[in-house]
C-alpha atoms as a PDB file:
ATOM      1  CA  UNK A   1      24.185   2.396  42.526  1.00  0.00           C
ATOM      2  CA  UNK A   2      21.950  -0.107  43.601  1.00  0.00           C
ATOM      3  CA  UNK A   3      19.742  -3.440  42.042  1.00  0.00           C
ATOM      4  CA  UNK A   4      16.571  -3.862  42.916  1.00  0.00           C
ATOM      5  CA  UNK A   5      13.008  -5.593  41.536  1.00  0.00           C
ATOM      6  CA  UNK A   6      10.278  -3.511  40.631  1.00  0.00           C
ATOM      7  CA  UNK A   7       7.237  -4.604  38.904  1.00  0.00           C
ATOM      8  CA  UNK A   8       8.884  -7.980  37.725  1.00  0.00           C
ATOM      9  CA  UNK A   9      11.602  -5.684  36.372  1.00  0.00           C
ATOM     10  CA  UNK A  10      14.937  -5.998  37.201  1.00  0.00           C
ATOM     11  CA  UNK A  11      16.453  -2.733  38.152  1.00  0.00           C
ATOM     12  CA  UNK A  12      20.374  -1.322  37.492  1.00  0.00           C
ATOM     13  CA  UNK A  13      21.133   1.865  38.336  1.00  0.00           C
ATOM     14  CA  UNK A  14      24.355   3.550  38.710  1.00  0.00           C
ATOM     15  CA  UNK A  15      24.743   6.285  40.491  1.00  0.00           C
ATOM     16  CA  UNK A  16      27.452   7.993  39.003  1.00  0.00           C
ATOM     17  CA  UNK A  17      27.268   6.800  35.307  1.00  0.00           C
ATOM     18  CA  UNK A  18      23.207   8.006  35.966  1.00  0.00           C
ATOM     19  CA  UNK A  19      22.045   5.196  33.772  1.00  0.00           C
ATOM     20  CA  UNK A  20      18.929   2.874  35.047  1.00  0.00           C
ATOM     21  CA  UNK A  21      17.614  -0.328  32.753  1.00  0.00           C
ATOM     22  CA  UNK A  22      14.152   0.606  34.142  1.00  0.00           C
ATOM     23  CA  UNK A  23      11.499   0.910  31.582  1.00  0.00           C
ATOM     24  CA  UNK A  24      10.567   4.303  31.133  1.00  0.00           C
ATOM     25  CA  UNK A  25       7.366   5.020  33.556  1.00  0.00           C
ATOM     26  CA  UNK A  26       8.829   3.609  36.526  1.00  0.00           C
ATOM     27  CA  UNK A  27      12.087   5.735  35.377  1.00  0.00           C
ATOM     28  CA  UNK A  28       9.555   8.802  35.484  1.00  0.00           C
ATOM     29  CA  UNK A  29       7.879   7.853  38.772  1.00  0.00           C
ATOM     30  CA  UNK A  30      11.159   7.437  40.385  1.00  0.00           C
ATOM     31  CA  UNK A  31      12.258  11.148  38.844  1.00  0.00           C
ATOM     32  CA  UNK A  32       8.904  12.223  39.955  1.00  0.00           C
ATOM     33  CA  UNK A  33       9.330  10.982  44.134  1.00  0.00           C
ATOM     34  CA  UNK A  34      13.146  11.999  43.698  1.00  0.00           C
ATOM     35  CA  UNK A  35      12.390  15.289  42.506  1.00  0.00           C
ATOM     36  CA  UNK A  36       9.216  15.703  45.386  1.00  0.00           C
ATOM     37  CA  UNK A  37      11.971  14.586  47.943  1.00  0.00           C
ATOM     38  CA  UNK A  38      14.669  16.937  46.859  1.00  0.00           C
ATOM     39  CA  UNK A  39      12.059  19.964  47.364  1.00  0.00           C
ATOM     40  CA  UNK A  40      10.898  18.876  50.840  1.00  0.00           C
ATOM     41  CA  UNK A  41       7.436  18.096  49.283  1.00  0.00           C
ATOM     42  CA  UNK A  42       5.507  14.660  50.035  1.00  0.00           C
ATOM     43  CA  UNK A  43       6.030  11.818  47.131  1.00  0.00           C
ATOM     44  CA  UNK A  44       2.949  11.728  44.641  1.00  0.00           C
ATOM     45  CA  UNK A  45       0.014  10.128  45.881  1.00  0.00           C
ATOM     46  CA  UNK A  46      -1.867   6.790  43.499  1.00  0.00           C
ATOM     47  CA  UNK A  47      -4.461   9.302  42.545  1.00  0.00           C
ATOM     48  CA  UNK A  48      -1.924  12.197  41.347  1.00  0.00           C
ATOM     49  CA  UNK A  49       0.175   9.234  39.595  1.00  0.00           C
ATOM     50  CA  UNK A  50      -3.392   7.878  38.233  1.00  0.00           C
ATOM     51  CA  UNK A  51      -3.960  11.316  36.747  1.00  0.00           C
ATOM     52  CA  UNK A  52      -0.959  11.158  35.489  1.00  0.00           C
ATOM     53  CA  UNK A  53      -1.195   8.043  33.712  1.00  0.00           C
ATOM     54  CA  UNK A  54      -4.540   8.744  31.824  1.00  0.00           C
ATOM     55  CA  UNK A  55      -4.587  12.707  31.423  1.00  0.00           C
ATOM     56  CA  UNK A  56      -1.205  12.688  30.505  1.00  0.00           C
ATOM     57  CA  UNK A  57      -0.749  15.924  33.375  1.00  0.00           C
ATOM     58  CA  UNK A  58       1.741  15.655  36.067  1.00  0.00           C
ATOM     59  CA  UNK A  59       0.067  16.684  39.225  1.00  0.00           C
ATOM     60  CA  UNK A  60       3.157  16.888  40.867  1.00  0.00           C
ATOM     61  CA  UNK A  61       5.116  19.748  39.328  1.00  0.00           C
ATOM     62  CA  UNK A  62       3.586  23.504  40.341  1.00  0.00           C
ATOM     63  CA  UNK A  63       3.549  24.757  36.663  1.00  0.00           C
ATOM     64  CA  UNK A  64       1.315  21.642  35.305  1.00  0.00           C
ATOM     65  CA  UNK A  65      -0.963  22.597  38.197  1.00  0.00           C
ATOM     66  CA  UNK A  66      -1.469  26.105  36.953  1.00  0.00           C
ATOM     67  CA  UNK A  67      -1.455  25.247  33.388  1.00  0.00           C
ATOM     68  CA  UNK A  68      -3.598  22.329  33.220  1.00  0.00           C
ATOM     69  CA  UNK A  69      -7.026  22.627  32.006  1.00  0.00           C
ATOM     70  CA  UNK A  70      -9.827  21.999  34.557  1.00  0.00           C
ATOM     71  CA  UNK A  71     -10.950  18.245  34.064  1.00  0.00           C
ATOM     72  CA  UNK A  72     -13.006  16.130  36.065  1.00  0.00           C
ATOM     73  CA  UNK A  73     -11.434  14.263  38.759  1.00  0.00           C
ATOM     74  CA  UNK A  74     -10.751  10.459  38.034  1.00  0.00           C
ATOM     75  CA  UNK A  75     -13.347   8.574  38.799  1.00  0.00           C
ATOM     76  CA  UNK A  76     -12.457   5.426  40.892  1.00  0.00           C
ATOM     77  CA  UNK A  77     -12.128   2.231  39.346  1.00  0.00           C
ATOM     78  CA  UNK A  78     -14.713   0.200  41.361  1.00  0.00           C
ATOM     79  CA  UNK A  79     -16.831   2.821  39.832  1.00  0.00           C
ATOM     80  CA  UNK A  80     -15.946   2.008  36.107  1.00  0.00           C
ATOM     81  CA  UNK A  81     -16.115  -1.732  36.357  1.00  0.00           C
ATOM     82  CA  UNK A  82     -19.415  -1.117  37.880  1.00  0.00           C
ATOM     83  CA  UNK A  83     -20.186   0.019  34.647  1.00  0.00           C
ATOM     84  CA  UNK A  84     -19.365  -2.519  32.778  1.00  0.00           C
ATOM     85  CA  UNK A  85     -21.388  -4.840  35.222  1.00  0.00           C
ATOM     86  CA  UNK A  86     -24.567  -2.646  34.517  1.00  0.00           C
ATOM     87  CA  UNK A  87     -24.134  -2.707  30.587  1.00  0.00           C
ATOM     88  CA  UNK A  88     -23.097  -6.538  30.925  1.00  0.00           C
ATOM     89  CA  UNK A  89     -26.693  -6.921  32.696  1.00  0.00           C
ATOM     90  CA  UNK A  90     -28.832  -4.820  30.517  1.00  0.00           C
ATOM     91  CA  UNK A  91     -27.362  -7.079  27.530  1.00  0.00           C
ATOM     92  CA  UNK A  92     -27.467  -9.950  28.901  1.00  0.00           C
ATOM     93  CA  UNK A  93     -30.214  -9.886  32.274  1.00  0.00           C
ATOM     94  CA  UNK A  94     -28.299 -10.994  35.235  1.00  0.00           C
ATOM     95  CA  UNK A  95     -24.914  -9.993  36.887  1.00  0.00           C
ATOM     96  CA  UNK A  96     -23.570 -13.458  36.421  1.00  0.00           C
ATOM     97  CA  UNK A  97     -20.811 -13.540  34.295  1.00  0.00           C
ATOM     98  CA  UNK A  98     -18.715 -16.220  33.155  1.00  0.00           C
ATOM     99  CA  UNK A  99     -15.046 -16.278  34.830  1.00  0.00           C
ATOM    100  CA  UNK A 100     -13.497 -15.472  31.450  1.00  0.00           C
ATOM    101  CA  UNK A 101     -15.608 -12.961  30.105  1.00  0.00           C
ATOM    102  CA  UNK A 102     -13.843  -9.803  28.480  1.00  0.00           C
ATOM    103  CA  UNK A 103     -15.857  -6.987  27.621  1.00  0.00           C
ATOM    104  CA  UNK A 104     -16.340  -6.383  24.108  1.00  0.00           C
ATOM    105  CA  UNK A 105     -15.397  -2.579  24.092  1.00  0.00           C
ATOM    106  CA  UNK A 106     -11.649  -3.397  25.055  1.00  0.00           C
ATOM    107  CA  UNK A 107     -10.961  -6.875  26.294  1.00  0.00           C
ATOM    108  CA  UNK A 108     -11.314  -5.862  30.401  1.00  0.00           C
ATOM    109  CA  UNK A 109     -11.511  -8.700  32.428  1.00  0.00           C
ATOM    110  CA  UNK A 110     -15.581  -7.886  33.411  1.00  0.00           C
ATOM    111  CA  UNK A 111     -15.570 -12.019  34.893  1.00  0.00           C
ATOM    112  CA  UNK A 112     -12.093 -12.274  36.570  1.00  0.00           C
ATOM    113  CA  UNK A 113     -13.534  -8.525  38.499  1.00  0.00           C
ATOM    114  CA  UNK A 114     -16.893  -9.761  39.408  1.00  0.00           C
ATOM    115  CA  UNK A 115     -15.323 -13.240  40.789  1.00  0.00           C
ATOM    116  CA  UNK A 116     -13.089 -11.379  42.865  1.00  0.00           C
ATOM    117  CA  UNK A 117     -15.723  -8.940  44.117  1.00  0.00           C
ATOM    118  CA  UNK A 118     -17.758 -11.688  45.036  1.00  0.00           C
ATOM    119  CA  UNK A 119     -15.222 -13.575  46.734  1.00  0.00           C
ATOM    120  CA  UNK A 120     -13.921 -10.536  48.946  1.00  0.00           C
ATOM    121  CA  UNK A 121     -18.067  -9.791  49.192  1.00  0.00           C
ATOM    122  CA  UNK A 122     -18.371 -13.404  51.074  1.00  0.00           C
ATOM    123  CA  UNK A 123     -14.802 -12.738  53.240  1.00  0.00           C
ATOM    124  CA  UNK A 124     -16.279  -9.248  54.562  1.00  0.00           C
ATOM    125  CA  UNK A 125     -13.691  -7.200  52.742  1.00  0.00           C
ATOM    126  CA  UNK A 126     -15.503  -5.467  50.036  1.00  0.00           C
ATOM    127  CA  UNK A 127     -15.913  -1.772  50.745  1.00  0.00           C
ATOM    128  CA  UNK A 128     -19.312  -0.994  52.100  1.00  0.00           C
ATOM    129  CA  UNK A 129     -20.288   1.302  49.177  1.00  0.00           C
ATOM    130  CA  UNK A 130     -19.293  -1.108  46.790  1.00  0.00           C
ATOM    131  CA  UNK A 131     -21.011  -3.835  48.379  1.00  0.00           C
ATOM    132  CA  UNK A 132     -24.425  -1.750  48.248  1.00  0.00           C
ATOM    133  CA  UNK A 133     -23.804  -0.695  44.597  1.00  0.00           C
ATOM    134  CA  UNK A 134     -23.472  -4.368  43.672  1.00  0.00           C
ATOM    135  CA  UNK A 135     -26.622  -5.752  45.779  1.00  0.00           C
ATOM    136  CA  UNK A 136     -28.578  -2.711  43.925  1.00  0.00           C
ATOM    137  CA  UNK A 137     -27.474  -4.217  40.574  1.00  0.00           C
ATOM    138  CA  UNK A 138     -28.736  -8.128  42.071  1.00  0.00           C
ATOM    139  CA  UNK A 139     -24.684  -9.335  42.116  1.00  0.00           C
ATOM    140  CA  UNK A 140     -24.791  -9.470  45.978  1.00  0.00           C
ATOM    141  CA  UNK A 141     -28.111 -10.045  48.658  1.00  0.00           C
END
């Protein structure tokens, strides 16, 4: 048994009572890496756990790989946000949104995302792709 902190959740397990206070997803991801172990396979990358997440599939296991209907891979979240930034434009003509700005379509955080683009932009650690996709919508010269 062990305690640890995961995710601002405090974790019990025991290991022979095989009880664990974790809430459920991180219960699954740690089946899922146990599980990947136990068969000599490498743990689940962020993608495979991504599509896990949102198609509901489990990349992981052989028979969800064979059984799963083709779907398009999961498109990258700069990629989605930059979305948002192009409708938020269109609407409103300009890129510069207010810190506190939520999208209207689902509450996303459209002005805490562009203030941290711009501020890794200035630091040189936005991606190079990204930084081109923003200076072709005007966020970025």
């Amino acid at each position: 048994g062990g305690l640890s902190l995961a995710g601002g959740w405090l974790l019990l397990t025991a290991g022979c009572a095989g009880f664990s206070l974790a809430p459920p997803p991180l219960r699954r991801l740690g089946s899922r890496v146990s599980a990947a172990k136990e068969e000599g396979r490498a743990p689940p990358s962020i993608d495979e756990l991504y599509a896990s997440r949102v198609y509901g599939i489990d990349p992981g296991t052989p028979s969800s790989r064979s059984q799963a209907a083709p779907q398009d891979p999961p498109r990258a979240a700069s990629e989605i946000w930059l979305e948002r930034l192009a409708a938020y434009r269109e609407q409103h003509g300009t890129c510069s949104v207010p810190q506190p700005y939520r999208t209207p379509d689902g509450g996303h955080k459209l002005g805490s995302w562009v203030s941290n683009a711009r501020r890794k932009y200035r630091e040189g650690r936005l991606k190079p792709e990204l930084a081109e996709a923003l200076a072709e919508l005007g966020m970025v010269r």
